[in-house]
C-alpha atoms as a PDB file:
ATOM      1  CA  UNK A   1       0.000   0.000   0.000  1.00  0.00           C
ATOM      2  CA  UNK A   2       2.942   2.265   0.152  1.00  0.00           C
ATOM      3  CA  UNK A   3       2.424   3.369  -3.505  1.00  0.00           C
ATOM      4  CA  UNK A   4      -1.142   3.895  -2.966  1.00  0.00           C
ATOM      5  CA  UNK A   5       0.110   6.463  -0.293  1.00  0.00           C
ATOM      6  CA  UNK A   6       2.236   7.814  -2.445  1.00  0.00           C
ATOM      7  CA  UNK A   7      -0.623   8.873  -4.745  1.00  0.00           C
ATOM      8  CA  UNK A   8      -2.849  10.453  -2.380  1.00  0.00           C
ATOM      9  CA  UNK A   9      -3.197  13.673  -3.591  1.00  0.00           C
ATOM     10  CA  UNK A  10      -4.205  12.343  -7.570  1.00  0.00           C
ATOM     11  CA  UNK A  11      -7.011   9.607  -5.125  1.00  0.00           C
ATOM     12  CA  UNK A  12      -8.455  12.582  -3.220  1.00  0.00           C
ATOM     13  CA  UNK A  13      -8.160  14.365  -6.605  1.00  0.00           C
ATOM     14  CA  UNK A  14      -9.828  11.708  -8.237  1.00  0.00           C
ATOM     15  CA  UNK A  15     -12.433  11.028  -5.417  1.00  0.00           C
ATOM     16  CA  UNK A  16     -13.397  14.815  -4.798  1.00  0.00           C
ATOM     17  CA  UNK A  17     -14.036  15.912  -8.345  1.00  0.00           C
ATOM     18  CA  UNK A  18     -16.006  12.868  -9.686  1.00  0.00           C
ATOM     19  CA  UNK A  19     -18.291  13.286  -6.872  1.00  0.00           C
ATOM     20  CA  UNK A  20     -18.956  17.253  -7.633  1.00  0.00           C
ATOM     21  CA  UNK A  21     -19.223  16.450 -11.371  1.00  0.00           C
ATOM     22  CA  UNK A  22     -21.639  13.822 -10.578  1.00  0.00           C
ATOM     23  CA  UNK A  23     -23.645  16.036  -8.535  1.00  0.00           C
ATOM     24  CA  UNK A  24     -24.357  18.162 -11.305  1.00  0.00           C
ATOM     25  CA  UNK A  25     -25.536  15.313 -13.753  1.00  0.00           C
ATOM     26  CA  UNK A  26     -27.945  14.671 -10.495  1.00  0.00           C
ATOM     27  CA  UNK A  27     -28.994  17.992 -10.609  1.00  0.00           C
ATOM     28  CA  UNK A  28     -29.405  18.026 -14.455  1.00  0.00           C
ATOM     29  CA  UNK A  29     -31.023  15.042 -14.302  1.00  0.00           C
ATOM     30  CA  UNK A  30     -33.612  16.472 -11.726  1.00  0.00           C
ATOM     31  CA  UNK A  31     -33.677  19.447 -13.802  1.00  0.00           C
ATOM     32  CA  UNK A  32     -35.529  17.722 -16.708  1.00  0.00           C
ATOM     33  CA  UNK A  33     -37.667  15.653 -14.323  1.00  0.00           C
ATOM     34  CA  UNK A  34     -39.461  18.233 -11.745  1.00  0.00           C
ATOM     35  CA  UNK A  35     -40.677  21.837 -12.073  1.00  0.00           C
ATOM     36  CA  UNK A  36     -39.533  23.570  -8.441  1.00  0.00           C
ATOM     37  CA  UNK A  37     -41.155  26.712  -7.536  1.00  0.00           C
ATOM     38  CA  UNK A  38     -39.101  29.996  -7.087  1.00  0.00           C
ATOM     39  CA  UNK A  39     -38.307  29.222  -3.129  1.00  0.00           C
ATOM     40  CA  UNK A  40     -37.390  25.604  -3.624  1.00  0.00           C
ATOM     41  CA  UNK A  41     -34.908  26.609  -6.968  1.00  0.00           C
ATOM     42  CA  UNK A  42     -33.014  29.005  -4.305  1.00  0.00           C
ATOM     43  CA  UNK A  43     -31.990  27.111  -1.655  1.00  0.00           C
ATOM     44  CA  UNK A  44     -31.206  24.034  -4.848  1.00  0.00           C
ATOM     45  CA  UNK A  45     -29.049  27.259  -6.064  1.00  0.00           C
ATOM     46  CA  UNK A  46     -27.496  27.679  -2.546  1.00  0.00           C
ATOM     47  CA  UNK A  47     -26.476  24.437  -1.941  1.00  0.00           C
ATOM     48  CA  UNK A  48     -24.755  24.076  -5.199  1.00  0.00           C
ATOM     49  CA  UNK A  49     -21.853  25.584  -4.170  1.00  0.00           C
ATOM     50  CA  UNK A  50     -20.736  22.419  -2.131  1.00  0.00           C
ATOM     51  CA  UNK A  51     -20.925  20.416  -5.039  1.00  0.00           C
ATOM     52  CA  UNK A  52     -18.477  23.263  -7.020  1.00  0.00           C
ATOM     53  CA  UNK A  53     -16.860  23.470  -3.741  1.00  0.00           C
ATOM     54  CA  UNK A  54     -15.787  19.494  -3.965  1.00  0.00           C
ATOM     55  CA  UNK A  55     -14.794  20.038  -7.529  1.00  0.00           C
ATOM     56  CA  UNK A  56     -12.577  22.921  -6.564  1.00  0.00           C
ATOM     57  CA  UNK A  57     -10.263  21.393  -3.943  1.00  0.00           C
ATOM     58  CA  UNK A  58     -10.335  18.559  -5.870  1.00  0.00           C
ATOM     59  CA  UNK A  59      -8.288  20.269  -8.413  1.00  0.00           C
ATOM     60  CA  UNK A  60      -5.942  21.454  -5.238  1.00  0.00           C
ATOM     61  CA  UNK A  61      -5.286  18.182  -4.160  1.00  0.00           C
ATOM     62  CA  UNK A  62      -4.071  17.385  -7.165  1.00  0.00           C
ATOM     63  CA  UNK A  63      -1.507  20.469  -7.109  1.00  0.00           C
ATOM     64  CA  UNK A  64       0.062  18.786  -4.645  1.00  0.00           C
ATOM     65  CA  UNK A  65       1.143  15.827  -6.896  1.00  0.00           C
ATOM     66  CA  UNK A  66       3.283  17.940  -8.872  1.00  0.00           C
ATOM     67  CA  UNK A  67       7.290  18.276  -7.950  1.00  0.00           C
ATOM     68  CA  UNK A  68       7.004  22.031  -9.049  1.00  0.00           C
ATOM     69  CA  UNK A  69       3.756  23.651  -9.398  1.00  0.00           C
ATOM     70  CA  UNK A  70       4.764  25.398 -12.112  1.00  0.00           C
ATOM     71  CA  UNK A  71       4.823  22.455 -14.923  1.00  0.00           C
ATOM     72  CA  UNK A  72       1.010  22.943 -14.456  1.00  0.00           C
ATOM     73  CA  UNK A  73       0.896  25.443 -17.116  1.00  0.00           C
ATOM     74  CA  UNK A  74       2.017  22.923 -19.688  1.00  0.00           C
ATOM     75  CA  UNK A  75      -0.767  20.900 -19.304  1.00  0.00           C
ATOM     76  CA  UNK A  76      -2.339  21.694 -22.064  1.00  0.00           C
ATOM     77  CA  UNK A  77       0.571  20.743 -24.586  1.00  0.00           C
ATOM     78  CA  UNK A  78       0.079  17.673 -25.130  1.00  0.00           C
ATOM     79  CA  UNK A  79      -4.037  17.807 -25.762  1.00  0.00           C
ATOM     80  CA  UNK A  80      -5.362  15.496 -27.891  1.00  0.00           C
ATOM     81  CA  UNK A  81      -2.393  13.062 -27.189  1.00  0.00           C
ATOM     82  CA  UNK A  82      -1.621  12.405 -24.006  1.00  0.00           C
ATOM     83  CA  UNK A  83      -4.927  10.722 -21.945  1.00  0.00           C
ATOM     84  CA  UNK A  84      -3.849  13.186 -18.706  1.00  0.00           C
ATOM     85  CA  UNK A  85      -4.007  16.838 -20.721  1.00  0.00           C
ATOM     86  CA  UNK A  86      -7.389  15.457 -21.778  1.00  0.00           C
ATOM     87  CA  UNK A  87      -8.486  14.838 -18.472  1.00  0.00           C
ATOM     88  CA  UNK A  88      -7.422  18.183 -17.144  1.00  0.00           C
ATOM     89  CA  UNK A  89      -8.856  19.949 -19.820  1.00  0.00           C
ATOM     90  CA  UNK A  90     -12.123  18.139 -20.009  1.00  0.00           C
ATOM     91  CA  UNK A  91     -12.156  18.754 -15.845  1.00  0.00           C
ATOM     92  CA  UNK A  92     -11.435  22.616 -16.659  1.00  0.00           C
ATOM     93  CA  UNK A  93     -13.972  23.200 -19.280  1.00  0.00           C
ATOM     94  CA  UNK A  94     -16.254  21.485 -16.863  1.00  0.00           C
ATOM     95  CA  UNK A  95     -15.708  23.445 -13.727  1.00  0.00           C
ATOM     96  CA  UNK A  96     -15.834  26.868 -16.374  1.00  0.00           C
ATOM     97  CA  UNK A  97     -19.321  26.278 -17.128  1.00  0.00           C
ATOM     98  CA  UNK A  98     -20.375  24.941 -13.495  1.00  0.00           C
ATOM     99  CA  UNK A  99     -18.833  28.263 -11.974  1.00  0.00           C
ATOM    100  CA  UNK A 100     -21.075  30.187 -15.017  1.00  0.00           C
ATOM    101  CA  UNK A 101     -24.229  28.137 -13.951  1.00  0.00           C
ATOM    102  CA  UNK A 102     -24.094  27.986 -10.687  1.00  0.00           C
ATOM    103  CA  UNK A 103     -23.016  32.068 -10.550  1.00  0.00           C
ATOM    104  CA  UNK A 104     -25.843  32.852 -12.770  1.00  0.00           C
ATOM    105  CA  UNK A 105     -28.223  30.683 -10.901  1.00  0.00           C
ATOM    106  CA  UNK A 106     -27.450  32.207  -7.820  1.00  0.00           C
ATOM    107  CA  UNK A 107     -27.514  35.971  -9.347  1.00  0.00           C
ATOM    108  CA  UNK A 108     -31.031  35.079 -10.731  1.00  0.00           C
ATOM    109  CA  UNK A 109     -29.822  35.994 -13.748  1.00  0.00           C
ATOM    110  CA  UNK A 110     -31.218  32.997 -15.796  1.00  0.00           C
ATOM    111  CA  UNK A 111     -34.469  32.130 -17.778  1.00  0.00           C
ATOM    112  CA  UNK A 112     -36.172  28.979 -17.022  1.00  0.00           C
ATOM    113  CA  UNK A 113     -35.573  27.952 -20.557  1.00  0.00           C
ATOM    114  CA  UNK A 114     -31.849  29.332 -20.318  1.00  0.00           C
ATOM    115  CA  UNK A 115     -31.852  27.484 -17.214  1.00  0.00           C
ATOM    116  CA  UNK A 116     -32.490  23.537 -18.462  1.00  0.00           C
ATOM    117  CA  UNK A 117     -30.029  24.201 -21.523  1.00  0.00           C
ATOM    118  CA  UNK A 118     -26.725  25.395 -19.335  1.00  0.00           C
ATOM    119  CA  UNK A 119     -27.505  22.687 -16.567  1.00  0.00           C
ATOM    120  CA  UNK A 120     -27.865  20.271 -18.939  1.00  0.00           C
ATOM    121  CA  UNK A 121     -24.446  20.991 -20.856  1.00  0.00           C
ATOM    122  CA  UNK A 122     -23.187  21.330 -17.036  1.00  0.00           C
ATOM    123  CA  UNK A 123     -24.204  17.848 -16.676  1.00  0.00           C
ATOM    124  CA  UNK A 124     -23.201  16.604 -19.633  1.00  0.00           C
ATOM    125  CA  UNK A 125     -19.762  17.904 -19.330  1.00  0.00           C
ATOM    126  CA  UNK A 126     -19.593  16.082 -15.520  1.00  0.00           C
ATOM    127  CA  UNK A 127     -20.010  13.086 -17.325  1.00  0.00           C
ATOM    128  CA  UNK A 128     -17.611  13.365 -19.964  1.00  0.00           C
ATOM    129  CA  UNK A 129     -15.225  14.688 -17.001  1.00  0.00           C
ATOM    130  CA  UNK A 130     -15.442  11.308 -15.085  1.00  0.00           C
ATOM    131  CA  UNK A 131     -15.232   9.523 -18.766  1.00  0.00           C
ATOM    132  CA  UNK A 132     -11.840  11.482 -19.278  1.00  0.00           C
ATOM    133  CA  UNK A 133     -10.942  10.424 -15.616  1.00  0.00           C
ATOM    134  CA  UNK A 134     -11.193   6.986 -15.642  1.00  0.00           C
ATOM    135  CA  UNK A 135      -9.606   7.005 -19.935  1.00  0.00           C
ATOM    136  CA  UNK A 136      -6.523   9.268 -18.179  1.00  0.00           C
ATOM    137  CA  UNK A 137      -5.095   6.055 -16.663  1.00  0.00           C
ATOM    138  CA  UNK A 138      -5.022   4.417 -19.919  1.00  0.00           C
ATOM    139  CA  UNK A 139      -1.311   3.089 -20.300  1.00  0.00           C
ATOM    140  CA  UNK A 140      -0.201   0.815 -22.233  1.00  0.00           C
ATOM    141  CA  UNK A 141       3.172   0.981 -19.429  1.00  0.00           C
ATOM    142  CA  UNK A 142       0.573   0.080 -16.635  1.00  0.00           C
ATOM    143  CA  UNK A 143      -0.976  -3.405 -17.782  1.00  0.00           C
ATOM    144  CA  UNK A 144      -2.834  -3.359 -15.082  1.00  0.00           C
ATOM    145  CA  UNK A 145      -4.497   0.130 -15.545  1.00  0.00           C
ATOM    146  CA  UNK A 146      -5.218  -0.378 -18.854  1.00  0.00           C
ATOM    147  CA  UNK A 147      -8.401  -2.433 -19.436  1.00  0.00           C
ATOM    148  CA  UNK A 148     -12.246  -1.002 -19.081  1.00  0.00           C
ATOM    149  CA  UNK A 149     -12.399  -1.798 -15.384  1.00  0.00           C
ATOM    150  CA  UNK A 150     -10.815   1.451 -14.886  1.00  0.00           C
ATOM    151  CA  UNK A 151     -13.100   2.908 -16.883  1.00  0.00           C
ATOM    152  CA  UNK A 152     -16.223   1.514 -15.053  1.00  0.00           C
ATOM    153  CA  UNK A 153     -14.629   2.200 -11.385  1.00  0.00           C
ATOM    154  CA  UNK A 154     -14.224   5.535 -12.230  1.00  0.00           C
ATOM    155  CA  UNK A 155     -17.711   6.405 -14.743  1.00  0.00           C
ATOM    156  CA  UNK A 156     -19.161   4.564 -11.311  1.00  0.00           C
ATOM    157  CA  UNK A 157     -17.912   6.849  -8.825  1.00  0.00           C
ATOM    158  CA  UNK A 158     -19.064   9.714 -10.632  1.00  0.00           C
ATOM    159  CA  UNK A 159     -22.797   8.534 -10.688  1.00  0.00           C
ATOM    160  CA  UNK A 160     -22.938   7.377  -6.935  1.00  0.00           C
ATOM    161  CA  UNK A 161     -20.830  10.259  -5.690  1.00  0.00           C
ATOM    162  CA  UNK A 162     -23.077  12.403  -7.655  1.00  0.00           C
ATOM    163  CA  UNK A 163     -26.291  10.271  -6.605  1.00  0.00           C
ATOM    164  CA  UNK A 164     -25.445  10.847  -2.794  1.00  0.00           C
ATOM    165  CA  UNK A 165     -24.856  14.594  -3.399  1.00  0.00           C
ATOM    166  CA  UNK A 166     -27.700  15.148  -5.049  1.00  0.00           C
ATOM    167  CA  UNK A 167     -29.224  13.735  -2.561  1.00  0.00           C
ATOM    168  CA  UNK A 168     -27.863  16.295  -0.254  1.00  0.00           C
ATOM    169  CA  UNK A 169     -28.104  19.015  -1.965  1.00  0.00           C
ATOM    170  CA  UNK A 170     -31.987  18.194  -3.283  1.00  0.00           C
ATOM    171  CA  UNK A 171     -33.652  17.335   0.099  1.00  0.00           C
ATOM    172  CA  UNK A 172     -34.242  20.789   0.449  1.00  0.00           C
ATOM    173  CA  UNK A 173     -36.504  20.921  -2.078  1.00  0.00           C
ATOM    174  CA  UNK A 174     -39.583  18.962  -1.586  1.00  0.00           C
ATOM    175  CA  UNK A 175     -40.881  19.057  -4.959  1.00  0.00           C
ATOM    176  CA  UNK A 176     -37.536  17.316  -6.336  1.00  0.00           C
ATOM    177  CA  UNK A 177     -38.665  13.936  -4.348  1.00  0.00           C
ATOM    178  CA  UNK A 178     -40.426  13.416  -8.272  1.00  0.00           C
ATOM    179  CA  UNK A 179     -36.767  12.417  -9.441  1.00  0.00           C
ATOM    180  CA  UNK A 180     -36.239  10.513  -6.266  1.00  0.00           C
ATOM    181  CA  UNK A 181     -36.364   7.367  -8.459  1.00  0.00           C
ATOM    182  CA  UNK A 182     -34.057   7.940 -11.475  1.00  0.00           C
ATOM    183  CA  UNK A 183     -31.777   9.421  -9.097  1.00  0.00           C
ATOM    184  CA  UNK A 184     -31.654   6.304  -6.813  1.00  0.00           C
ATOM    185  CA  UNK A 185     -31.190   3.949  -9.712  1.00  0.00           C
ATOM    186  CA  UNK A 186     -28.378   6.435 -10.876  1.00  0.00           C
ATOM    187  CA  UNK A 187     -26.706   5.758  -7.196  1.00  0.00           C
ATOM    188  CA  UNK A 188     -27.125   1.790  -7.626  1.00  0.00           C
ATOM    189  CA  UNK A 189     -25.945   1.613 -11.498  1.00  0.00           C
ATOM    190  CA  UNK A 190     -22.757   3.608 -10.138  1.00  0.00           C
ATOM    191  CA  UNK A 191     -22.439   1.639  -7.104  1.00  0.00           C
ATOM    192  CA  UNK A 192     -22.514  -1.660  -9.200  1.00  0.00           C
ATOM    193  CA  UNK A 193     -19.497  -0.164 -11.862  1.00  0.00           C
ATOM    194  CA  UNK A 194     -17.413   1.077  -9.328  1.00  0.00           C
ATOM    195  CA  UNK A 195     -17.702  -2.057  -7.497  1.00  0.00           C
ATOM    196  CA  UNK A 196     -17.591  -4.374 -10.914  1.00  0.00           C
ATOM    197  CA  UNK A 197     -14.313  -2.333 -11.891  1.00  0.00           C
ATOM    198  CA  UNK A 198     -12.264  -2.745  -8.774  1.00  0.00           C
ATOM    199  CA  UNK A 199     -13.448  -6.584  -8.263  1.00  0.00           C
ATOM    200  CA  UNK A 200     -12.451  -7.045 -12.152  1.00  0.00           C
ATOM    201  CA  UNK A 201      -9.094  -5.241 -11.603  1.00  0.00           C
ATOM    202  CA  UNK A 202      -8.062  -7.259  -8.597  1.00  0.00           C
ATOM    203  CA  UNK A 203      -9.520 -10.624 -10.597  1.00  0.00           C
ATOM    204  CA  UNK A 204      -6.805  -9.615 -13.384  1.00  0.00           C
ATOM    205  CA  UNK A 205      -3.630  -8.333 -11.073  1.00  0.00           C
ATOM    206  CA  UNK A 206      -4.024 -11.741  -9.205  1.00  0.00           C
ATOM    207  CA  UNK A 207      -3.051 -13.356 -12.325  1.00  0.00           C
ATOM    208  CA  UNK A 208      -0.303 -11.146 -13.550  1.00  0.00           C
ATOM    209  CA  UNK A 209       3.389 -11.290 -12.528  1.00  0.00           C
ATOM    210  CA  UNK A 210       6.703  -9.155 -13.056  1.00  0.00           C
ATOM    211  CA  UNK A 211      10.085  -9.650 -11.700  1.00  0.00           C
ATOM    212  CA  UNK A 212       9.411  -7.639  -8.748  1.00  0.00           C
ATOM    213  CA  UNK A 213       6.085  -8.178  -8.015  1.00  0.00           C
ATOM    214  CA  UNK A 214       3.342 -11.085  -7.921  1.00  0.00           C
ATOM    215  CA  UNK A 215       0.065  -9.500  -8.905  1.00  0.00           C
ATOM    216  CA  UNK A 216      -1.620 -11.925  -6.212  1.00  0.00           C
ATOM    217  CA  UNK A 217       0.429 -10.716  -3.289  1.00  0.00           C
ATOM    218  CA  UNK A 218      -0.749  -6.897  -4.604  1.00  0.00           C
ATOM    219  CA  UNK A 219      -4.229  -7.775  -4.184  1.00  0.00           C
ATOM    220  CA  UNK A 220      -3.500  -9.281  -0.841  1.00  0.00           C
ATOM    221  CA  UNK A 221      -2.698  -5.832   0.104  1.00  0.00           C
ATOM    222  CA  UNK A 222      -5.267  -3.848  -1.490  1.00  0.00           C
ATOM    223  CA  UNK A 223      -7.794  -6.393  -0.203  1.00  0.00           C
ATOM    224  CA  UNK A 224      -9.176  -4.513   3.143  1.00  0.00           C
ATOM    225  CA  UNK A 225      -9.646  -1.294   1.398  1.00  0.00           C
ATOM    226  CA  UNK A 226     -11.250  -2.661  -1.186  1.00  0.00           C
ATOM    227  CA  UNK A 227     -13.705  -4.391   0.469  1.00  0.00           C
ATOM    228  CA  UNK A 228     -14.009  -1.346   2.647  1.00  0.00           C
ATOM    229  CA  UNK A 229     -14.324   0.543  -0.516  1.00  0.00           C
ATOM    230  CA  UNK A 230     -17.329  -2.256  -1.626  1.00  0.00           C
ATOM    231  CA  UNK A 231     -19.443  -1.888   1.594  1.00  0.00           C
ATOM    232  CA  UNK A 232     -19.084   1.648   2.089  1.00  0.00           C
ATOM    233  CA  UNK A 233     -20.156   2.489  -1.679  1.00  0.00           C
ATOM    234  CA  UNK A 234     -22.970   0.160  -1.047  1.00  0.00           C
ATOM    235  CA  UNK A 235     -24.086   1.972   1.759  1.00  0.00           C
ATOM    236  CA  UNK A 236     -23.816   5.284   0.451  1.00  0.00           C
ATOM    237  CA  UNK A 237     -26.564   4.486  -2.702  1.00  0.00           C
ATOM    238  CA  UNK A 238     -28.871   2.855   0.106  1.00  0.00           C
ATOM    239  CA  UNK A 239     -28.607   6.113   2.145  1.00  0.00           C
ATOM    240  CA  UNK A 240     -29.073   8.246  -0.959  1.00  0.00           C
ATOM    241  CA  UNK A 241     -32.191   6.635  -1.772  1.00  0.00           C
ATOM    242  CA  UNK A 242     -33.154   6.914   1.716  1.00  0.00           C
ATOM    243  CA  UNK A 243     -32.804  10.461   1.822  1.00  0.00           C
ATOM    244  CA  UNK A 244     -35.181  11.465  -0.129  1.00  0.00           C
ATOM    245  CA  UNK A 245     -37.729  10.727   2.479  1.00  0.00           C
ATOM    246  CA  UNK A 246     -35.473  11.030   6.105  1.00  0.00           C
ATOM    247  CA  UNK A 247     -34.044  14.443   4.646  1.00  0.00           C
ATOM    248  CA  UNK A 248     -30.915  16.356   4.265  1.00  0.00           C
ATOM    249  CA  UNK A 249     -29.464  14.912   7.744  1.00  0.00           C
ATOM    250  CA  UNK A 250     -29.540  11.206   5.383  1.00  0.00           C
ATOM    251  CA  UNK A 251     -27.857  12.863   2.272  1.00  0.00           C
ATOM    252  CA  UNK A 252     -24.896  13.851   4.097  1.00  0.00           C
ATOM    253  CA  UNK A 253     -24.642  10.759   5.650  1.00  0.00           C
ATOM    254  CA  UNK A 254     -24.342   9.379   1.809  1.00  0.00           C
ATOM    255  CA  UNK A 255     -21.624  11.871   0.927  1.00  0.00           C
ATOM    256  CA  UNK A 256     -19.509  10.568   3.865  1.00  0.00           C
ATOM    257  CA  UNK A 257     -19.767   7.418   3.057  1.00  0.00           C
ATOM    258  CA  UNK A 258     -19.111   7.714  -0.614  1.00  0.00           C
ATOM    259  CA  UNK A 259     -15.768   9.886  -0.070  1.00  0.00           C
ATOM    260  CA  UNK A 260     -14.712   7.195   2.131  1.00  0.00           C
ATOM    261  CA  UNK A 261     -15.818   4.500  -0.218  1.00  0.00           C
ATOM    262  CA  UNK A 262     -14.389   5.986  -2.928  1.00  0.00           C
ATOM    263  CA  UNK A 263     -11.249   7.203  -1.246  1.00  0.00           C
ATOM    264  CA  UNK A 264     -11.055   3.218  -0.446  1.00  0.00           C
ATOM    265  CA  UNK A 265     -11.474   1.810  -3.784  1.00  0.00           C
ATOM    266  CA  UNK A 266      -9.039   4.636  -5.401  1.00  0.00           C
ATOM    267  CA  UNK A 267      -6.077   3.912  -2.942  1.00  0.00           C
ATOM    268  CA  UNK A 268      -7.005  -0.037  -4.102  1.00  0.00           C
ATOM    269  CA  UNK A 269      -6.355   0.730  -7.147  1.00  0.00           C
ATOM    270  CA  UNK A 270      -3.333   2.820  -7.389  1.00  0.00           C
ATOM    271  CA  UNK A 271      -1.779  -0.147  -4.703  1.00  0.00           C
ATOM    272  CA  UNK A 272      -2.908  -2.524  -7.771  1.00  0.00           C
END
């Protein structure tokens, strides 16, 4: 697990974003489902910051994985080329347009048609951002990185990170209980990737060998946080689901539980 460690500020990075990005495909998904009346929208619009907030220190933690902080600016050399300058791009268009939304929002500034169309390309773009995410690790120098169970762990945070945030940030708008159930089965689909990626990435490592290392003695290691990772992730779509009708107090229970979950299952992986 030491090189897990050694990666913690890319895993709270990676854990911290995807669950803000996913928050606003909750939100657009919600959007499109229920009409809110003017009181409800505002305190929705309030308590989007936390989900920009997540996204935003995200993006710090990740700073800190850089030996000078400076090589940050050349990120976007290599775009369309390297798998990592897409992901940071892809993340920075992303939190662009949420900042734009959610200001706007906030500022009253926006239409109810205006409205529907920038959430939904805020949405949209979350996705894409936990797409780019999971396709950044995509090495052919890591053979155990590179298959679609990296992928699916990391599309599947983003939808049950963003499921239990939603949650959250919803509750506080009683009208929104209409999308209760597409949001709930968006917290179980992402549950069941994130948990079908990091089972299928330990099922592969446990066959694989190099001089150094025997892939079965790496999932040995990784073993209690993934299974940690499992349960917790598990928990946090039950408690999403659950809070549309126990309230707010129930949603943040469900964002607890998915940073640890997903905190788990990234420090798995990088230990894989």
């Amino acid at each position: 697990m030491e090189a897990a460690m050694s990666e913690l500020p890319l895993a709270l990075f990676t854990v911290f974003a995807s669950i803000g990005a996913g928050a606003f495909c909750a939100l657009a998904l919600a959007g499109f489902s229920v009409q809110l009346d003017e009181g409800q929208q505002a305190r929705v619009d309030r308590a989007s910051w936390i989900p920009l907030a997540f996204v935003i220190i995200g993006f710090i933690c990740a700073f800190f994985h850089l030996s000078n902080a400076l090589n940050a600016v050349n990120v976007v050399a290599g775009l369309g080329r390297s798998p990592l300058t897409n992901e940071i791009c892809a993340g920075s268009l992303f939190t662009i347009v949420a900042i734009i939304y959610v200001a706007l929002a906030n500022a009253g500034k926006l239409s109810a048609g205006a409205r529907k169309g920038l959430l939904g390309v805020t949405g949209v773009l979350g996705l894409v951002f936990g797409l780019f995410m999971g396709l950044a690790y995509m090495i052919g120098t890591v053979q155990s990185w590179n298959s679609w169970a990296t992928i699916a762990e990391m599309v599947g945070l983003t939808l049950v990170g963003g499921a239990a945030m939603g949650s959250f940030v919803l509750a506080s708008a009683e009208g929104a209980s209409k999308a209760s159930g597409a949001l709930t089965a968006m917290g179980y689909v992402g549950a069941i990737a994130a948990i079908a990626g990091g089972a299928c990435m330990a099922a592969m490592v446990s066959g694989e060998g190099t001089a150094l290392y025997a892939g079965s003695n790496l999932v040995a290691a990784a073993m209690p946080a993934l299974v940690i990772g499992c349960v917790c992730v598990i928990a946090a779509a039950v408690a999403a689901g659950a809070a549309w009708k126990r309230g707010a107090s129930v949603g943040a229970v469900a964002i607890v539980l998915v940073v640890i979950g997903a905190l788990a299952l990234r420090l798995a992986f990088y230990a894989m």
